[in-house]
C-alpha atoms as a PDB file:
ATOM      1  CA  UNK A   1     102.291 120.629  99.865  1.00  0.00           C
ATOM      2  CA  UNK A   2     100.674 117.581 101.483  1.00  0.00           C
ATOM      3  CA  UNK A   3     102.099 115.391 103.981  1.00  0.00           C
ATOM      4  CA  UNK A   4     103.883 112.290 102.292  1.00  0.00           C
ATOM      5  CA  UNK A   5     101.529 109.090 102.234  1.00  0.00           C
ATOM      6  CA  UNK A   6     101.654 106.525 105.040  1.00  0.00           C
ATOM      7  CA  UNK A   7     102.487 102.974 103.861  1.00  0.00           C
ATOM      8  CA  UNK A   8     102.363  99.294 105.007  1.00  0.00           C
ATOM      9  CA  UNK A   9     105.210  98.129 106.603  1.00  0.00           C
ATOM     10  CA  UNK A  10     105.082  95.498 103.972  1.00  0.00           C
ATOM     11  CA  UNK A  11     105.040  98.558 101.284  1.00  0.00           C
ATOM     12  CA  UNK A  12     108.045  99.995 103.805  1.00  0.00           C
ATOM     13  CA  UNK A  13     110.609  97.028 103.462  1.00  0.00           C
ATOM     14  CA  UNK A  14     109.959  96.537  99.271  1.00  0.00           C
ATOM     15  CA  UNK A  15     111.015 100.533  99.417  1.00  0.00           C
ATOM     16  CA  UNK A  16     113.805 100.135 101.745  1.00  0.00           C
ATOM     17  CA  UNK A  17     115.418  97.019  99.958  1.00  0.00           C
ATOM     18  CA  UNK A  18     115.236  98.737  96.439  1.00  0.00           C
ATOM     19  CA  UNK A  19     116.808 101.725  98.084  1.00  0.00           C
ATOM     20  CA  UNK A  20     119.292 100.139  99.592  1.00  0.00           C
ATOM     21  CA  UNK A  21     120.475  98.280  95.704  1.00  0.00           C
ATOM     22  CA  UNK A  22     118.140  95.356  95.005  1.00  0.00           C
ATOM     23  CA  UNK A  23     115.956  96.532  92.202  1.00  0.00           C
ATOM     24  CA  UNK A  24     114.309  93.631  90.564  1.00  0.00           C
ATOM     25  CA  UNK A  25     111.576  91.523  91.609  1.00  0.00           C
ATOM     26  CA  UNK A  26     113.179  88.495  92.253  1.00  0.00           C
ATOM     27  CA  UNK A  27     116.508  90.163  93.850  1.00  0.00           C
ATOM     28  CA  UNK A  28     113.491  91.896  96.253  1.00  0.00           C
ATOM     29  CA  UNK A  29     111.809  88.636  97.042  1.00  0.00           C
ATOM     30  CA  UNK A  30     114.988  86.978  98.113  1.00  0.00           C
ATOM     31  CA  UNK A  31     116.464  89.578 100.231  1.00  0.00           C
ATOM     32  CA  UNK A  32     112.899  90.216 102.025  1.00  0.00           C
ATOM     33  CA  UNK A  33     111.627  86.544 102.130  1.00  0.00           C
ATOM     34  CA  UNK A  34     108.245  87.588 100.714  1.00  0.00           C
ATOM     35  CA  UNK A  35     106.296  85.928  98.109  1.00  0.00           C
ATOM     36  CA  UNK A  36     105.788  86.808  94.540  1.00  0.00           C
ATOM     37  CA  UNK A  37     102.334  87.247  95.174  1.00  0.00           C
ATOM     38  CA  UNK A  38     103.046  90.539  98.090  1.00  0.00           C
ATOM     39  CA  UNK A  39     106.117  91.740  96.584  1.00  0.00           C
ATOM     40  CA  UNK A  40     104.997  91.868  92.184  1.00  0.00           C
ATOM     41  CA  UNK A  41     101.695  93.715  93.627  1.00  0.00           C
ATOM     42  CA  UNK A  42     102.902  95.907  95.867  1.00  0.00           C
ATOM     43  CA  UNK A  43     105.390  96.892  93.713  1.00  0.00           C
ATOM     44  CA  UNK A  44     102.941  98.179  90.707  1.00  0.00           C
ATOM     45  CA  UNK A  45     101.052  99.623  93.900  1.00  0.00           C
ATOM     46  CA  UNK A  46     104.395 101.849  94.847  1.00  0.00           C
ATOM     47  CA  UNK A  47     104.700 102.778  90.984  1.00  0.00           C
ATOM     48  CA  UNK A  48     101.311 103.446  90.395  1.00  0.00           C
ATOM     49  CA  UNK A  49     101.998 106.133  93.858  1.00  0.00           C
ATOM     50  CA  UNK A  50     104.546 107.274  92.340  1.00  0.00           C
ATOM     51  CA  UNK A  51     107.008 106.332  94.794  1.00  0.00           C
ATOM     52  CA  UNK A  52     108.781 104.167  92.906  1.00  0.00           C
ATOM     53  CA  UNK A  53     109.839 104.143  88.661  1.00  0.00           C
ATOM     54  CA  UNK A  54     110.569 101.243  86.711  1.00  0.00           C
ATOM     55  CA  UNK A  55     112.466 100.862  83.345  1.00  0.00           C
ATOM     56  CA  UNK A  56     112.565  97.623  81.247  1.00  0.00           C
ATOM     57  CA  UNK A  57     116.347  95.769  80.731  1.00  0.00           C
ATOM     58  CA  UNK A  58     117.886  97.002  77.479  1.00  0.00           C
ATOM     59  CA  UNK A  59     119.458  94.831  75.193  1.00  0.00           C
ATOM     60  CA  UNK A  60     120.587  91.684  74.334  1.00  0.00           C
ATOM     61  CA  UNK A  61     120.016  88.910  77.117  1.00  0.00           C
ATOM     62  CA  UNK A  62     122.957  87.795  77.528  1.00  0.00           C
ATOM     63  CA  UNK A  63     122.242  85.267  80.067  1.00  0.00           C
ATOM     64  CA  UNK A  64     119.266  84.053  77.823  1.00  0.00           C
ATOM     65  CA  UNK A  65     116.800  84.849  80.829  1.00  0.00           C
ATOM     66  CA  UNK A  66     113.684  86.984  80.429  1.00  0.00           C
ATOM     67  CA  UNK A  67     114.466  90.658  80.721  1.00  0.00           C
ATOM     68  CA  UNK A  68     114.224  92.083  84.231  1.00  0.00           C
ATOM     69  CA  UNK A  69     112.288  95.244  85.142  1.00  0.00           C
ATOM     70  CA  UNK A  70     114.713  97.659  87.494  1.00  0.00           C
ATOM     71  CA  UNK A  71     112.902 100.195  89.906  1.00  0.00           C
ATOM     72  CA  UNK A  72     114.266 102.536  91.345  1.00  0.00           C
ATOM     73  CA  UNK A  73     112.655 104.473  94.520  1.00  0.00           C
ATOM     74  CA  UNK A  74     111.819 108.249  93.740  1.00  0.00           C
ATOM     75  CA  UNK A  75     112.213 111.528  95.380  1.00  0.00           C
ATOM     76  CA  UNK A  76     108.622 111.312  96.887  1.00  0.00           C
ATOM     77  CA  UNK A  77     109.272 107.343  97.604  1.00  0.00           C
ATOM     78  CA  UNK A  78     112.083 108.303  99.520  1.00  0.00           C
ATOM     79  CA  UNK A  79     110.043 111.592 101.577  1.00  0.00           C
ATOM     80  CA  UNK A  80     107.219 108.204 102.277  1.00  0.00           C
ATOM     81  CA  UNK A  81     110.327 105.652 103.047  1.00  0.00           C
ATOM     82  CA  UNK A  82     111.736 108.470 105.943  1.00  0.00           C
ATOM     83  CA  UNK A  83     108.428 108.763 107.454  1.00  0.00           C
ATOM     84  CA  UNK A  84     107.829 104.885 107.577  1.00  0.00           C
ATOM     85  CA  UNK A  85     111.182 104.236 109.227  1.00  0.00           C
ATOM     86  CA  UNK A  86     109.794 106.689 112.008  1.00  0.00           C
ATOM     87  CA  UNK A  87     106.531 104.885 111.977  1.00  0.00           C
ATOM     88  CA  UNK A  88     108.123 101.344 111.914  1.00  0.00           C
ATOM     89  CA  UNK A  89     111.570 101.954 114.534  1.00  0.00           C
ATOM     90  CA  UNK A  90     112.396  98.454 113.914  1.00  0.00           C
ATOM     91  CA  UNK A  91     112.238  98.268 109.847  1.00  0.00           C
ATOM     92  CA  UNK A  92     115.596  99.670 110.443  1.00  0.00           C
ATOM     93  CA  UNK A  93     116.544  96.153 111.744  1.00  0.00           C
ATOM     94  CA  UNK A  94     115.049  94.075 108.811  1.00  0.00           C
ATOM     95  CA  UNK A  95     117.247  96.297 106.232  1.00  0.00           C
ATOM     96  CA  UNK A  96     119.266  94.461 103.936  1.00  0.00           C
ATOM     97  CA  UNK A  97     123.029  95.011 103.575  1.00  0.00           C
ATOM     98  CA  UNK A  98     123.700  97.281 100.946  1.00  0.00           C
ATOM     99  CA  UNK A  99     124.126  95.791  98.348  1.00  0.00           C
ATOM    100  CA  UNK A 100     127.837  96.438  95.941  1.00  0.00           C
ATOM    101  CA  UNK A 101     127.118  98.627  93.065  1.00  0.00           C
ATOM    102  CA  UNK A 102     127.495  96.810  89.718  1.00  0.00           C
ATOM    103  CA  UNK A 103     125.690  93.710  91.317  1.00  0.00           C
END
C-alpha cells in the first residue's frame, strides 16, 4: 500500500478540528479563525482525497437556517492527519478543545 499523502498544514488543522467534533463549515471557520474562502475549498479538496466524507442535514430545519453539510474525517484522513501531526509538532498546540458530543 502507498504511503498516506502529505498535506498543508492548513489542510492539517481543517482535519484535526473536524476530528476533534466540529463538522460544519462554519463551526470549522470559527474554531480555526480561517476564512470561508481557505476553509469551503480545502474542504471539497480533503473530500475529493478522500480523507474526509460529507452527508447533507436531514430533515426539517428547525431553526429555519439553510441545511448544514457534516463531514466527518475517514479512515485514510485520519492515517494523513497522524502523519501531519509528526510533520507539524506544533499543530498539536493549535487543536481545538474537544468539542461535547450532541453539540
Amino acid at each position: 500500500m502507498d504511503a498516506p499523502a502529505k498535506i498543508s498544514h492548513t489542510s492539517a488543522l481543517i482535519l484535526q478540528t473536524i476530528s476533534q467534533g466540529y463538522r460544519y463549515g462554519f463551526d470549522i471557520m470559527d474554531v480555526t479563525g480561517l476564512p470561508s474562502g481557505t476553509v469551503y475549498p480545502a474542504l471539497r479538496r480533503l473530500e475529493r482525497d478522500g480523507l474526509l466524507q460529507s452527508k447533507w442535514e436531514a430533515g426539517l430545519l428547525a431553526q429555519e437556517r439553510p441545511a448544514r453539510k457534516y463531514y466527518r474525517v475517514t479512515r485514510l484522513g485520519n492515517e494523513v492527519l497522524a502523519n501531519a501531526l509528526k510533520r507539524y509538532p506544533l499543530l498539536e498546540r493549535l487543536a481545538p478543545e474537544v468539542k461535547a458530543k450532541g453539540q
